[in-house]
Structure formats: structure tokens, C-alpha cells
Protein backbone atom coordinates (compact mmCIF):
# COMPACT_ATOMS: atom_id res chain seq x y z
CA UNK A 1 5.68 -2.47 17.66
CA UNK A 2 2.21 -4.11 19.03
CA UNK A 3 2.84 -1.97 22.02
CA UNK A 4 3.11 1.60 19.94
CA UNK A 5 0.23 0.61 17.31
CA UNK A 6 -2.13 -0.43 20.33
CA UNK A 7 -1.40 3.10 21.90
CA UNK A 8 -1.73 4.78 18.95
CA UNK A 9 -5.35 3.58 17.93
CA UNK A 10 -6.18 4.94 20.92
CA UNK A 11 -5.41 8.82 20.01
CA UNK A 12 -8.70 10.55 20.27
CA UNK A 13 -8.71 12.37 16.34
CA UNK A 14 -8.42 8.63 15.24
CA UNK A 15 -10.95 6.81 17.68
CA UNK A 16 -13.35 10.33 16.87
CA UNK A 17 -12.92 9.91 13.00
CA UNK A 18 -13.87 5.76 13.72
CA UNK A 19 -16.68 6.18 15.94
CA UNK A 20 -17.94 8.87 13.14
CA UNK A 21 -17.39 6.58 10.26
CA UNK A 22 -19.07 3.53 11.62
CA UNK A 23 -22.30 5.39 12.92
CA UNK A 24 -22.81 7.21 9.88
CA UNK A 25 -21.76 4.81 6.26
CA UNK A 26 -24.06 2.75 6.28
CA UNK A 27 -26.90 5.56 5.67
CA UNK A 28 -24.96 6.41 2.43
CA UNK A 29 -25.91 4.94 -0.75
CA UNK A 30 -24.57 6.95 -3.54
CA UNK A 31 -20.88 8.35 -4.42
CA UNK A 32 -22.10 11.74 -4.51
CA UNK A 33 -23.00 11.32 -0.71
CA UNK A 34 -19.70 9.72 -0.08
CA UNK A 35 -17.65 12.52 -1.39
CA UNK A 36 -19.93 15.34 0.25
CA UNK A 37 -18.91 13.93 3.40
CA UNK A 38 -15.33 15.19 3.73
CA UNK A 39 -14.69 13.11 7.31
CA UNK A 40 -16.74 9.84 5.71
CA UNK A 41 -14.50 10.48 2.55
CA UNK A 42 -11.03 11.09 4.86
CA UNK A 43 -11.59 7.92 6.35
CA UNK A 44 -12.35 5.93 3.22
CA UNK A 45 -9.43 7.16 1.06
CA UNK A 46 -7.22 6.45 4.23
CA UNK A 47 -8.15 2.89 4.40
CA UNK A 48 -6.64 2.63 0.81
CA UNK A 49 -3.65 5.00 0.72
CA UNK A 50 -5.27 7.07 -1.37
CA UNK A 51 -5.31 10.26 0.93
CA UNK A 52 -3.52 12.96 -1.25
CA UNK A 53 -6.92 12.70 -3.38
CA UNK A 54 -9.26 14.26 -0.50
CA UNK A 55 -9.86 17.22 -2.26
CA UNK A 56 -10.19 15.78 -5.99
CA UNK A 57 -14.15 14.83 -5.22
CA UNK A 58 -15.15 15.10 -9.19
CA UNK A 59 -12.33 12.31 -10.04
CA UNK A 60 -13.37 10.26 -7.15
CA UNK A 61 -17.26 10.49 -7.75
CA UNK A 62 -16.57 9.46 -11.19
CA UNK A 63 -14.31 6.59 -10.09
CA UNK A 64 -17.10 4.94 -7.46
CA UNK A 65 -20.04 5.91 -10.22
CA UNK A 66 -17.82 4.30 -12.78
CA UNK A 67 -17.52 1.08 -10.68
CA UNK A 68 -14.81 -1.66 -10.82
CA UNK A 69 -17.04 -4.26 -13.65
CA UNK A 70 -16.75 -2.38 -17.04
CA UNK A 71 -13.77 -2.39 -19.03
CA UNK A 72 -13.68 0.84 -19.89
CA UNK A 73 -14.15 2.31 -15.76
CA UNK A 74 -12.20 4.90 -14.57
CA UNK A 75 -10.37 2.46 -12.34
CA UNK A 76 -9.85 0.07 -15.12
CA UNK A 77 -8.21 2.41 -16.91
CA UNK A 78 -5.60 3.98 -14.42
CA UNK A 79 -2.14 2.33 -13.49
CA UNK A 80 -2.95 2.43 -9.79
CA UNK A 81 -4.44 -0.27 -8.87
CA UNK A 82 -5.68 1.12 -5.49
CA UNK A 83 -8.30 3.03 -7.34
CA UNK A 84 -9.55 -0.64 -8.59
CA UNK A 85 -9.92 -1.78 -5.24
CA UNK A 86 -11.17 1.86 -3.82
CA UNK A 87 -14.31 1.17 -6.28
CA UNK A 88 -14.72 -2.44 -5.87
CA UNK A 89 -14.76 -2.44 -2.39
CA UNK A 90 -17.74 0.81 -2.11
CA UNK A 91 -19.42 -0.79 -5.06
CA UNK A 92 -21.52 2.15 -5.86
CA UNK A 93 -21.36 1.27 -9.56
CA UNK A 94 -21.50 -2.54 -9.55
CA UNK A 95 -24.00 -4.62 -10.50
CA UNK A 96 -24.15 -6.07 -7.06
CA UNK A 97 -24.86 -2.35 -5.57
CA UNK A 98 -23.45 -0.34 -2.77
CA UNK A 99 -21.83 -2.34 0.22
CA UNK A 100 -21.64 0.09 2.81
CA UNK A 101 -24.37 -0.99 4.55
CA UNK A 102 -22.80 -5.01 4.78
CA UNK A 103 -22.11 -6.73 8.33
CA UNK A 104 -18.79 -5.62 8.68
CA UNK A 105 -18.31 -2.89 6.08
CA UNK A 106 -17.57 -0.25 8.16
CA UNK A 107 -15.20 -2.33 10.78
CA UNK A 108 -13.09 -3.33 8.01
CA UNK A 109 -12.38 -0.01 6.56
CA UNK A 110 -11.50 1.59 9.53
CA UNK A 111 -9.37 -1.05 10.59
CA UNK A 112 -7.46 -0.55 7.55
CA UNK A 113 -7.37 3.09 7.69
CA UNK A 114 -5.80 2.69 11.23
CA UNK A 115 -3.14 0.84 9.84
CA UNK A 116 -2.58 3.04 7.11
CA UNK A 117 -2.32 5.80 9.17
CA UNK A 118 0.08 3.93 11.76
CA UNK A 119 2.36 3.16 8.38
CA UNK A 120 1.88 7.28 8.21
CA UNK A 121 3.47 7.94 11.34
CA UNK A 122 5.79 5.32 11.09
CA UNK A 123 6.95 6.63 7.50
CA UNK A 124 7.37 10.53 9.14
CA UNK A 125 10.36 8.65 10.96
CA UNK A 126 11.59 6.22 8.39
CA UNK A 127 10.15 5.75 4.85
CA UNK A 128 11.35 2.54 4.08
CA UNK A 129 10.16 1.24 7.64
CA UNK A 130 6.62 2.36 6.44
CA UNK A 131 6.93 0.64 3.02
CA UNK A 132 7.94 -2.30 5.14
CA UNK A 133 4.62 -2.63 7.21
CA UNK A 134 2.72 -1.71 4.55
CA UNK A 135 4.10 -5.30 2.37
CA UNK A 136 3.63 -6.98 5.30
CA UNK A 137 -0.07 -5.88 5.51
CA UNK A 138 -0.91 -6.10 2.01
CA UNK A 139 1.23 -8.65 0.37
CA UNK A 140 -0.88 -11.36 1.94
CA UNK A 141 -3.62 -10.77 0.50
CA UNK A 142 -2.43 -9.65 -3.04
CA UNK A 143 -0.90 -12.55 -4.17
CA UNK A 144 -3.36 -15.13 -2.40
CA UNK A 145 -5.26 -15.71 -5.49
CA UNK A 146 -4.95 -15.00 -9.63
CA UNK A 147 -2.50 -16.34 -11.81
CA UNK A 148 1.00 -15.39 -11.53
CA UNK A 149 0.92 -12.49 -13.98
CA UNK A 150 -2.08 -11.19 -12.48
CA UNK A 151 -0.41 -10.78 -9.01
CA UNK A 152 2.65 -9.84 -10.42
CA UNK A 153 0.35 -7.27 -12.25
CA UNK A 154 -1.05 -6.33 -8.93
CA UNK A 155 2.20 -5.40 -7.17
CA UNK A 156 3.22 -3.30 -10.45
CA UNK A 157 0.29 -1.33 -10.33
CA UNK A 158 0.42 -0.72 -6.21
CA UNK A 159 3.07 2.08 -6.13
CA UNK A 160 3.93 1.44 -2.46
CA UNK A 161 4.19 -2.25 -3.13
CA UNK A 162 6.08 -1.87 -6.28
CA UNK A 163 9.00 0.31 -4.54
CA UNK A 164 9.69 -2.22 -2.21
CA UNK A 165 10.26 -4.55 -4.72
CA UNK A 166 12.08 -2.62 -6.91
CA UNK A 167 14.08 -1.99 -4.36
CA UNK A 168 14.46 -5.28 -2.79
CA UNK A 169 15.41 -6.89 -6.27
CA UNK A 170 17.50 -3.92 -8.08
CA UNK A 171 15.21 -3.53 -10.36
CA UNK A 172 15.70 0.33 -12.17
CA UNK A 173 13.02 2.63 -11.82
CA UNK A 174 13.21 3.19 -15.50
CA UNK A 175 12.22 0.32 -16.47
CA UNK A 176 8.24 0.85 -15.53
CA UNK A 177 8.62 1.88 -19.51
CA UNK A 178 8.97 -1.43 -20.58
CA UNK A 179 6.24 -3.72 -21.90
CA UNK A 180 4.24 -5.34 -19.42
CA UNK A 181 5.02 -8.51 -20.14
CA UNK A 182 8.75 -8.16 -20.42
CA UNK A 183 8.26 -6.21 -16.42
CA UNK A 184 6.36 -9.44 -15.22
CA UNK A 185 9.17 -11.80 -17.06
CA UNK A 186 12.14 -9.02 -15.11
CA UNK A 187 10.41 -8.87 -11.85
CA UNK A 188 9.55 -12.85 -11.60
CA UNK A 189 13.31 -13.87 -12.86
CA UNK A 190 14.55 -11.81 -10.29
CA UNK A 191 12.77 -12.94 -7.21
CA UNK A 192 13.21 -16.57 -8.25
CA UNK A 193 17.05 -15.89 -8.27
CA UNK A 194 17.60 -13.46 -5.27
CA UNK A 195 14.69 -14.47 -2.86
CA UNK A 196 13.60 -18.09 -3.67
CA UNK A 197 10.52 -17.52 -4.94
CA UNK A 198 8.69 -19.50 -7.57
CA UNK A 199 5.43 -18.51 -6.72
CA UNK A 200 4.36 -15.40 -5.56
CA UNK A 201 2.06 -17.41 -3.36
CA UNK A 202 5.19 -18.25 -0.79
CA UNK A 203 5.32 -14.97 0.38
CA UNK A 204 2.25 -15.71 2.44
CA UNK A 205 4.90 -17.56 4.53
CA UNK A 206 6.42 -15.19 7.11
CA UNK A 207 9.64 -16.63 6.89
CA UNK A 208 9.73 -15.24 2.95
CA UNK A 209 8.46 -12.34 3.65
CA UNK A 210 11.21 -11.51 6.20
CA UNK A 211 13.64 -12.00 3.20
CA UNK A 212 11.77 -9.94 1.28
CA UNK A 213 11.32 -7.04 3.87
CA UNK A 214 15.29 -7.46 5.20
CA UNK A 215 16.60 -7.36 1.14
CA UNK A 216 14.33 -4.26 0.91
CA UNK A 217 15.33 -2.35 3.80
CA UNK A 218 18.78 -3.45 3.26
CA UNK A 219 19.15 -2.18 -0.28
CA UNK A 220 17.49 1.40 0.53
CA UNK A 221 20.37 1.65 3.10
CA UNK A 222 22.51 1.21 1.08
CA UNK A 223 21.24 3.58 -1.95
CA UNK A 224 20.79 6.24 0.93
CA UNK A 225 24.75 5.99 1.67
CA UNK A 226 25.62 5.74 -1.91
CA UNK A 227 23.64 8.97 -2.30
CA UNK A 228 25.44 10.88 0.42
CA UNK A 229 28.69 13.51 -0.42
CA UNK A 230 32.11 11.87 0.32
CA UNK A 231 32.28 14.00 3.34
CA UNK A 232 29.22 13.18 5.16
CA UNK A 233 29.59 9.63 4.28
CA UNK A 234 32.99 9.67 5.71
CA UNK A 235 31.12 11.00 9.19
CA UNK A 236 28.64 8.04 8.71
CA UNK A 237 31.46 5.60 9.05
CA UNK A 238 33.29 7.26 11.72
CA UNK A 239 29.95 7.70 13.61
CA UNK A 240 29.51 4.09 13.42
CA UNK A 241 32.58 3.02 14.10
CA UNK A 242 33.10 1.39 17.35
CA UNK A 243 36.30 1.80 19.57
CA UNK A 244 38.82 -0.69 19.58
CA UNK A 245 39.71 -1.99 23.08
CA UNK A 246 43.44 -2.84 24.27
């Protein structure tokens, strides 16, 4: 794996879009800029999964103008909380002001977007593999600080992060319906009996995380077999099968 993601930084689209990004975002200081700049914008929705919105520049201006403070921001108000950390991280409507022209601001988003977009090729092959490196990336740092229902809160509102532990602990996809409170009480019960866990804090220990990741990747196996027609899950097993020797 270090091997393939060290050869793939080095495609030329991706080291062109990098070099682009960090010579030119520090001269921008307002959202309007930002989304006028459709390579600038590319590369900062990358960084934060958020890539299917490249051509909704209206909703995004109004989610950087909006900022990440007031209740009552766009990003406040959605369910995803990468749009929260989108606007926080820009800062165009903070008190604090715009950040794009910090030591480091523009080396940090591009290192995430390469990793996003190695999850992206990863996921073209195998989906769940993709959700995989992407909890291993971002789990870290999600549940490092906050109580325990604001981290819980956090995973909930990442859709990539919440699959995998849906996934990983059975929980029904349904049940995103359910009171928030009564989701934190489900998903924390759960991990505490199938992984361990009493604090979501542990995970920052690789050793729980692998349990995590394996009961993940595990479980979408099997849903994908449970999924398949009698017949082509009758090839799966035969396919799989290994001979038996005298």
C-alpha cells in the first residue's frame, strides 16, 4: 500500500493540480474568489470528500460566507458534517478571518486531497477497501477531543464514517430516523459490546482500529454474498473451494 500511494502522488494531473493550488490560495481572500476558481475549488472540495458539489458554487459560496461560528450557518444547519469542517477550515466567515494564507494552509489541504483521491481510486476497485482507509485517516482525529456524544455525533454526521460503522456493528440503515440521542445510546452500546470500546478515544490505538476496520470489511462481505441469487452464490463457493488432495 505505501508503495502504490507513493507512486500514485506522483501522477502528473495530481502533482499539476498541487503545484497550482499551493502557488495560487494564498492570494484568495473571499469565497466568491474561491468558487470562481474551478481548479482552486476542485482541489479544496477534494481535500474534504465533498467533490460531487464542484458545480453547486451558489451553495458553497453561501456555506464559506456563512462560516462555521453562528448557530444558524449553513453548515450548522446540514447533517453532513464535512460541510462544518469545509467552512471552518477556509474561515472566510469567521471571526478570526480567512486562513488561506497561514504557514501551512495550503500543504495541508493538498495532502488531504491526495489521500482522498487515493481512497478514490482505491474505492473504483473495492468500496469497502476505500471506506476502510478513509476511517483509518479520519477516525484519529475525530474522536481525539469532545465529549463522547459529540464524537459519536461526529461519526453520525460523516456519511463515509457512519457506513463503516453501521456496518461494522449491524446497525440498520433505518434507524438514522431515530432520535439522536437514542442513535448515540444504539451506536455506543454496540461498540462497547462487539469491539471493546468504552471510549471512542481507544480507537486512536491501531490495534482497535484493526478490529474495527476487519468487523467492517468482514460484515460487507458478508451482506454482498447474502445479496447474491442462489445460483451465483453457489459459483462463489465452488470458485472458492479448494481441491481436496488424496
Amino acid at each position: 500500500m505505501p508503495a502504490q500511494r507513493e507512486s500514485f502522488d506522483q501522477a502528473p494531473r495530481l502533482q499539476r493540480d498541487t503545484a497550482y493550488f499551493e502557488a495560487n490560495i494564498g492570494s484568495v481572500t473571499k469565497a466568491e474568489d474561491l468558487v470562481a476558481d474551478r481548479r482552486l475549488l476542485r482541489v479544496a472540495l477534494g481535500a474534504f470528500g465533498l467533490g460531487d458539489d464542484l458545480n453547486n458554487r451558489a451553495f458553497l459560496r453561501k456555506i464559506l460566507e456563512d462560516g462555521s461560528v453562528e448557530s444558524d450557518a449553513l453548515a450548522n444547519r446540514l447533517t453532513d458534517s464535512r460541510y462544518l469542517a469545509f467552512a471552518k477550515e477556509f474561515g472566510f466567515g469567521d471571526p478570526t478571518g480567512v486562513r488561506t494564507g497561514d504557514p501551512g494552509f495550503a500543504e495541508r489541504i493538498t495532502g488531504q486531497f491526495h489521500a482522498r483521491e487515493f481512497e478514490i481510486a482505491v474505492g473504483n476497485q473495492d468500496q469497502a477497501l476505500r471506506l476502510a482507509l478513509n476511517a483509518e485517516r479520519a477516525l484519529p482525529e475525530t474522536v481525539a477531543t469532545g465529549s463522547e456524544r459529540t464524537k459519536w455525533l461526529r461519526i453520525m454526521g460523516d456519511p463515509p464514517l457512519r457506513e463503516v460503522f453501521e456496518t461494522a456493528l449491524g446497525v440498520p440503515r433505518g434507524f438514522g430516523q431515530a432520535p439522536l440521542d437514542r442513535q448515540v445510546e444504539e451506536f455506543s452500546d454496540r461498540a462497547q459490546r462487539q469491539l471493546g470500546l468504552e471510549n471512542l478515544s481507544e480507537l486512536e490505538d491501531p490495534a482497535n482500529m484493526e478490529k474495527l476496520v476487519k468487523l467492517f470489511i468482514l460484515r460487507d462481505q458478508v451482506a454482498g454474498f447474502a445479496t447474491q441469487t442462489p445460483g451465483s452464490a453457489a459459483l462463489t463457493l465452488l470458485q472458492n473451494m479448494r481441491p481436496v488432495r488424496a
